[in-house]
N, C-alpha and C. Protein backbone atom coordinates (compact mmCIF):
# COMPACT_ATOMS: atom_id res chain seq x y z
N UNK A 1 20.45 16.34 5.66
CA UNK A 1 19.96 14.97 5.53
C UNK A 1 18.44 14.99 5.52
N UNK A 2 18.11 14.50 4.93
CA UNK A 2 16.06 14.42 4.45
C UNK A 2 15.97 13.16 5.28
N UNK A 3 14.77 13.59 5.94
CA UNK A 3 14.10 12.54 6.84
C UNK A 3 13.13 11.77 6.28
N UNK A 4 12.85 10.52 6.70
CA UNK A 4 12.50 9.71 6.11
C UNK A 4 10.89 9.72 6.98
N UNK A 5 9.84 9.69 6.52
CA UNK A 5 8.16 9.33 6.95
C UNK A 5 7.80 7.86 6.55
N UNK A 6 7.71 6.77 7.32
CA UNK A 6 7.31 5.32 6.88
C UNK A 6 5.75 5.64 7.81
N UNK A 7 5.09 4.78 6.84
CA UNK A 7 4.03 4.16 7.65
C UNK A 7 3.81 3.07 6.65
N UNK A 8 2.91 1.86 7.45
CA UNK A 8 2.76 0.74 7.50
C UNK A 8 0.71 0.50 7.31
N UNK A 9 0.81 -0.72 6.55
CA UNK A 9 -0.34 -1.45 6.55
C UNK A 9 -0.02 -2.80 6.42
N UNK A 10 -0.76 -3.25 7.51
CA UNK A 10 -0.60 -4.45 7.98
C UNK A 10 -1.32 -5.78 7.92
N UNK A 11 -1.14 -7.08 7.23
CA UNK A 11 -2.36 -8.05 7.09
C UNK A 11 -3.62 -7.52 6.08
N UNK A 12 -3.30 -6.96 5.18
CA UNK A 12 -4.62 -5.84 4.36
C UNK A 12 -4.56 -7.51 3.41
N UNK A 13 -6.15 -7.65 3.20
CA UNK A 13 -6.80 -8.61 2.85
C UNK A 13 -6.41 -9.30 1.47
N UNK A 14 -5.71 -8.61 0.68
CA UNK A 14 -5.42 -9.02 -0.39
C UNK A 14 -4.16 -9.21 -1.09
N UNK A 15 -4.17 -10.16 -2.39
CA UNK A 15 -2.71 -10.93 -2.41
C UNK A 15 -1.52 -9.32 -3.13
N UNK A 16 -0.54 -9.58 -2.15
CA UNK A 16 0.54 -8.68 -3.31
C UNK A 16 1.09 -8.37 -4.37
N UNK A 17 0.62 -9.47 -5.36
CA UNK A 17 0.68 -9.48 -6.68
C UNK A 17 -0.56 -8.34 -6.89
N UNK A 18 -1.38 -8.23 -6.42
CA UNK A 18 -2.66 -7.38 -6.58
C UNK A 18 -2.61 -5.79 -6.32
N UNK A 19 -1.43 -5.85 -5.44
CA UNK A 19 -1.58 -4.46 -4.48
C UNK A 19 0.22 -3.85 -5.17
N UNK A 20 0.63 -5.09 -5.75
CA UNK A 20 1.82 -4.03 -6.48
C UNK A 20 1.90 -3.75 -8.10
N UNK A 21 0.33 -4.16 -8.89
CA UNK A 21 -0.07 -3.37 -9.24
C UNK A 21 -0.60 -1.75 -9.29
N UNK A 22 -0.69 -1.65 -8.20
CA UNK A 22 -1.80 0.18 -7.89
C UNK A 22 -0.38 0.75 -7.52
N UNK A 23 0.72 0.21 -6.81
CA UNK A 23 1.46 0.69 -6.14
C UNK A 23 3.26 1.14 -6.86
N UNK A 24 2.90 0.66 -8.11
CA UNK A 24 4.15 0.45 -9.16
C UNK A 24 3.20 2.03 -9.39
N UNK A 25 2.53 2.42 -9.93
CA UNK A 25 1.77 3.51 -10.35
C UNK A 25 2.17 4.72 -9.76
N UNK A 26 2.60 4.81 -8.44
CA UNK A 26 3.18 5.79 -7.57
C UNK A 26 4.51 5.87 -7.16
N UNK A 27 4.78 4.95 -7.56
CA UNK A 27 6.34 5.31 -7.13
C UNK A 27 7.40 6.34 -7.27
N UNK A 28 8.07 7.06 -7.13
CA UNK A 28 9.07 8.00 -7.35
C UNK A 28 8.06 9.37 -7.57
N UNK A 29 6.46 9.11 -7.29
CA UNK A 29 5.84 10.70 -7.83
C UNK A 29 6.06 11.79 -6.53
N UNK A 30 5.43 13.10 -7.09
CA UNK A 30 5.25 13.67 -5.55
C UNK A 30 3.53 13.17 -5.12
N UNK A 31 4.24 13.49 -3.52
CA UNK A 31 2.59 13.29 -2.68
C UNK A 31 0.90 13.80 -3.61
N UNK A 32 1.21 14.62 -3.62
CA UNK A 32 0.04 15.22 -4.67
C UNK A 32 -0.20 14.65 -6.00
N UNK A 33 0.63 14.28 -6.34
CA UNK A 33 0.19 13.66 -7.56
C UNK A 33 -0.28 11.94 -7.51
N UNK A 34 0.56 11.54 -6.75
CA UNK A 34 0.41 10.24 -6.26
C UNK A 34 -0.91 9.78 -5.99
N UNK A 35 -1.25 10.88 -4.87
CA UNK A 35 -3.11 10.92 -4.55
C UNK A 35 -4.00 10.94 -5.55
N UNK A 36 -3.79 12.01 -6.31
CA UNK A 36 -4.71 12.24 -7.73
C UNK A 36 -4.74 10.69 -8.80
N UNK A 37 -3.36 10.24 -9.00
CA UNK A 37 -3.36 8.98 -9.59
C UNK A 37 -4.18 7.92 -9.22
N UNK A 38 -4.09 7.49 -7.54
CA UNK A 38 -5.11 6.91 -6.47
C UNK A 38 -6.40 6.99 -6.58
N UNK A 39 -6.54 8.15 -6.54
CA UNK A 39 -7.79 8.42 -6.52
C UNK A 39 -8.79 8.05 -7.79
N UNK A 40 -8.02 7.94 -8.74
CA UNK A 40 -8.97 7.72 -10.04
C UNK A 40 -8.61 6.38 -10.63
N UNK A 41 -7.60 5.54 -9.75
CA UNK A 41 -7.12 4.17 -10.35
C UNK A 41 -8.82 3.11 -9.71
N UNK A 42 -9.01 2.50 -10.98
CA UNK A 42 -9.59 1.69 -10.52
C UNK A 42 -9.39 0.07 -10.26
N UNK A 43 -9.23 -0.15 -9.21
CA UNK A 43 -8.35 -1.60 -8.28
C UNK A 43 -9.09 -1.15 -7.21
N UNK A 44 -9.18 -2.43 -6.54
CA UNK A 44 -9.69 -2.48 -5.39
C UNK A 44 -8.38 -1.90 -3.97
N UNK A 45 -7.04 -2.09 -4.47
CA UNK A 45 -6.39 -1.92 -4.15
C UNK A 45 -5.72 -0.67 -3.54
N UNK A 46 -6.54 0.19 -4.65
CA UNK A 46 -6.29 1.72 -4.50
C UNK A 46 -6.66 2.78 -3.76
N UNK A 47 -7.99 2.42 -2.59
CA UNK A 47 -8.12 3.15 -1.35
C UNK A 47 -7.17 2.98 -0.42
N UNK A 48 -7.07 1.88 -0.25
CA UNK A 48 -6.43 1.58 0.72
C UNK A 48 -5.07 2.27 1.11
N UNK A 49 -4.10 2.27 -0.21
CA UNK A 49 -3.22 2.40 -0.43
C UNK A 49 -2.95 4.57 -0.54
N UNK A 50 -4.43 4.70 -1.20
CA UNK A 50 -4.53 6.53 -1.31
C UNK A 50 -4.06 6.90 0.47
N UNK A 51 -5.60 5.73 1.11
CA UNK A 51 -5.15 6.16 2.68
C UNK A 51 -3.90 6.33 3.52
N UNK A 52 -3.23 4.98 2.93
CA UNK A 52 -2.11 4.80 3.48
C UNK A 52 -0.82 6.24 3.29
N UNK A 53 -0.82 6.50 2.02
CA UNK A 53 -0.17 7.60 1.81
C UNK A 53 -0.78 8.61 2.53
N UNK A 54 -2.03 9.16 2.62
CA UNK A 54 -2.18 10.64 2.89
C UNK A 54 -2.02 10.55 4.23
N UNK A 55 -2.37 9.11 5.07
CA UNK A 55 -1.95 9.48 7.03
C UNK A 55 -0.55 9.76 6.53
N UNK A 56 0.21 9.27 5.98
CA UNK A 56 1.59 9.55 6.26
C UNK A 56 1.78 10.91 5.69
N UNK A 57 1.64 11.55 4.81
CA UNK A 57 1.46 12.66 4.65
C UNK A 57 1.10 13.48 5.32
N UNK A 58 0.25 13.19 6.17
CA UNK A 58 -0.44 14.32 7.62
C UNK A 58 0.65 13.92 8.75
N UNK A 59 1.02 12.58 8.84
CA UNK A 59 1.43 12.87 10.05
C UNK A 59 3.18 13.37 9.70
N UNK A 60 3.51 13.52 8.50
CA UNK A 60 4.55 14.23 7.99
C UNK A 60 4.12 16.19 8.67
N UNK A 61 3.49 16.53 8.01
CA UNK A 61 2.95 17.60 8.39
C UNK A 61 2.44 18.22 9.70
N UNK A 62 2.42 17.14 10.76
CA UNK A 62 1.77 17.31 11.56
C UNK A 62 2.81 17.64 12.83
N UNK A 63 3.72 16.25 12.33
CA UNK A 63 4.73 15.75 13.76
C UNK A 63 6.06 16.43 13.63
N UNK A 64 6.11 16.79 11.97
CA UNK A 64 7.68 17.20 11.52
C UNK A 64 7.58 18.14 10.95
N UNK A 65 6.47 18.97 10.64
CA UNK A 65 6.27 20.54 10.68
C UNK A 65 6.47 20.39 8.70
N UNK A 66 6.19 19.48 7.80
CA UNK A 66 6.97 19.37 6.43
C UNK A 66 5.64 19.59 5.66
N UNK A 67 6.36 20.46 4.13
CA UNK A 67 5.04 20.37 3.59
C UNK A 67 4.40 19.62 1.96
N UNK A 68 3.66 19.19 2.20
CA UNK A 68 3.32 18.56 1.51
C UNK A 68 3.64 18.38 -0.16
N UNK A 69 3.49 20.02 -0.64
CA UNK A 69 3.64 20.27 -1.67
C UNK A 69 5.03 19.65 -2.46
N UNK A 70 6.40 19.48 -0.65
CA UNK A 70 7.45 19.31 -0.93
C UNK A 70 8.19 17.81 -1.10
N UNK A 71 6.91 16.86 -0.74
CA UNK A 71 7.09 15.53 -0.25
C UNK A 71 7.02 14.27 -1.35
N UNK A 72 7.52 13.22 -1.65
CA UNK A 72 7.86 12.36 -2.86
C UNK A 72 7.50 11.11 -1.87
N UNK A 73 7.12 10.36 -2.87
CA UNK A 73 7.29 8.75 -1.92
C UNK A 73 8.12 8.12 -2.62
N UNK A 74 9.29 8.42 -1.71
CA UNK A 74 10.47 7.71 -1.92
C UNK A 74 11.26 6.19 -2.28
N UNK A 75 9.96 5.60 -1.42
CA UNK A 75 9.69 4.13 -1.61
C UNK A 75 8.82 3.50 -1.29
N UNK A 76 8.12 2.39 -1.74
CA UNK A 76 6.66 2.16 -1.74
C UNK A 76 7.40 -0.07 -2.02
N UNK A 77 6.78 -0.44 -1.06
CA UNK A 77 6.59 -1.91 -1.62
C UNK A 77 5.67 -2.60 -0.68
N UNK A 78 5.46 -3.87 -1.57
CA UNK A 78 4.52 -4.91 -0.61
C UNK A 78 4.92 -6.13 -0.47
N UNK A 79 5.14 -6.61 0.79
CA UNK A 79 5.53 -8.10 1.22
C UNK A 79 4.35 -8.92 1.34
N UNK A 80 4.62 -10.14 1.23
CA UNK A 80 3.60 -11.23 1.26
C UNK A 80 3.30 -11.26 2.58
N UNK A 81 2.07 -11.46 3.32
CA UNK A 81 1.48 -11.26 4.76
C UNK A 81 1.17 -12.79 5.17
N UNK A 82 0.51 -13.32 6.08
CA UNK A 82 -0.14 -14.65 6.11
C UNK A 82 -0.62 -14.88 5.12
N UNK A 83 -1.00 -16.54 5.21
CA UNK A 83 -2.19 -17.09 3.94
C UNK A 83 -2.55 -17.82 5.00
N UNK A 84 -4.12 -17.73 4.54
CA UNK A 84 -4.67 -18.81 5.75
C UNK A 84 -4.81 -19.84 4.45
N UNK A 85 -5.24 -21.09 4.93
CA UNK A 85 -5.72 -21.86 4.05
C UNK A 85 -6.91 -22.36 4.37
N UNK A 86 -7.80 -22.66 3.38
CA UNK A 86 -8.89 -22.96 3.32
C UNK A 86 -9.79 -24.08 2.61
N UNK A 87 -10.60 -24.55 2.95
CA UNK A 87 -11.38 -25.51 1.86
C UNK A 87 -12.67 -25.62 1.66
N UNK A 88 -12.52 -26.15 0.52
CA UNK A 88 -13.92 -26.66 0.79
C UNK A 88 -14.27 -27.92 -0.21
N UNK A 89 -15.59 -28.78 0.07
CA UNK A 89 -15.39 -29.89 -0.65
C UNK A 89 -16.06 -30.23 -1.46
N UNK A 90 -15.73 -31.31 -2.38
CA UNK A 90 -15.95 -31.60 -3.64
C UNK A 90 -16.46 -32.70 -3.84
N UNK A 91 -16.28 -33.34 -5.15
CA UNK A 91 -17.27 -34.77 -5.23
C UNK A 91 -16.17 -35.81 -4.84
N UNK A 92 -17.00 -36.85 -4.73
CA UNK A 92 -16.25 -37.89 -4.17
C UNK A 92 -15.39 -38.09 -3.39
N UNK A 93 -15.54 -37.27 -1.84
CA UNK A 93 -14.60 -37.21 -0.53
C UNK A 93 -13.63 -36.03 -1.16
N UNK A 94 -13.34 -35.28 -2.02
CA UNK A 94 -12.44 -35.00 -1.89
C UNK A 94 -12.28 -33.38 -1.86
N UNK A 95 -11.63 -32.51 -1.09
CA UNK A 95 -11.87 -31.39 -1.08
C UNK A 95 -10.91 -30.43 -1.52
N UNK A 96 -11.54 -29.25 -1.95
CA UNK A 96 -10.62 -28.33 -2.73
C UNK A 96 -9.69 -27.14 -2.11
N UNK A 97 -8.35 -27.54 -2.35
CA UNK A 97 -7.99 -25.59 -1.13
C UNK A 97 -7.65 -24.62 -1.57
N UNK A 98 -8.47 -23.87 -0.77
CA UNK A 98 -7.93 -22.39 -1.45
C UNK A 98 -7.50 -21.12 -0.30
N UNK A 99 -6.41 -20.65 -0.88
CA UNK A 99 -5.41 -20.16 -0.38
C UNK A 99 -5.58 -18.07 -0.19
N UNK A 100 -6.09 -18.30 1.20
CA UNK A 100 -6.98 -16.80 0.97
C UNK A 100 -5.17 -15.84 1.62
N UNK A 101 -4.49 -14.74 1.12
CA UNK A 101 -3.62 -14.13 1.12
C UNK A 101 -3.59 -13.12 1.13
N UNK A 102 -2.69 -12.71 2.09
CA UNK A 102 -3.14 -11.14 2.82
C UNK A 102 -1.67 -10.55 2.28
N UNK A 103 -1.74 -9.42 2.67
CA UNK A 103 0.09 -8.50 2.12
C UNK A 103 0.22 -6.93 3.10
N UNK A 104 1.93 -7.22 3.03
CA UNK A 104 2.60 -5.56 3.97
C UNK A 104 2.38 -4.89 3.27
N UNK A 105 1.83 -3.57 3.41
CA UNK A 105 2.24 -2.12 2.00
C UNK A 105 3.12 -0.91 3.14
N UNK A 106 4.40 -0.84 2.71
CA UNK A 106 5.02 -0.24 3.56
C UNK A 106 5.49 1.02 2.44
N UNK A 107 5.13 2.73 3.18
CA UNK A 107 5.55 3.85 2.41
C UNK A 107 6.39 4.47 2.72
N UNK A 108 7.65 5.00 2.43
CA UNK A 108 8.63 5.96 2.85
C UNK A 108 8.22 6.99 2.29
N UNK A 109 7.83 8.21 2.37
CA UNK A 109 8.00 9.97 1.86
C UNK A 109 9.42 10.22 2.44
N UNK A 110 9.64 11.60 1.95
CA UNK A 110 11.13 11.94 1.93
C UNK A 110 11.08 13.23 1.03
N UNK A 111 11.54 14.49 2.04
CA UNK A 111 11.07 15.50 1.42
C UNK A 111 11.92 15.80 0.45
N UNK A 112 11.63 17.12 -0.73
CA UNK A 112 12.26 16.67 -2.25
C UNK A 112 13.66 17.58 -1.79
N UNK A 113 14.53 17.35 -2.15
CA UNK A 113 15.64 17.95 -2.30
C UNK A 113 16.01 18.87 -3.51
């Protein structure tokens, strides 16, 4: 049975429509390649998300003795996080809102079989 590596990012500042762009890009690759893709995607989206993979990748390596070379991200998605709401105002009493939206990026690795 292949063990499963999740890690989590939590409340990350930006909307999920945004962040499952960079993150459709990696799906089903191995760890290594995944990074290299990351690393040269340009989105704002895409540090975050490089980071997110490689702690889990170390602490794959670290805690469960697994190696890297052998590791896939098995599953990758992003849930909608808070929205704060916000405003600000406009002519004639009346003010405008805008809807600032944060998102989950949650990674499974799963070594390759």
């Amino acid at each position: 049975m292949a063990q499963d590596i999740t890690a989590k990012l939590r409340n990350y500042g930006v909307s999920a429509q945004k962040v499952r762009l960079v993150i459709n890009l990696v799906r089903g690759k191995s760890v290594n390649d995944a990074l290299n893709i990351l690393k040269f995607t340009n989105k704002v989206s895409a540090e975050p998300v490089y980071k997110l993979i490689a702690s889990a990748a170390a602490n794959a390596e670290e805690n469960f003795g697994m190696d890297r070379n052998d590791m896939v991200v098995h599953s990758i998605f992003c849930d909608e996080g808070a929205t704060r709401k916000w405003r600000y105002f406009g002519a004639r009493g009346r003010f405008k809102p805008i809807l600032r939206r944060s998102s989950h990026v949650t990674v499974v690795l799963r070594e390759r079989e």
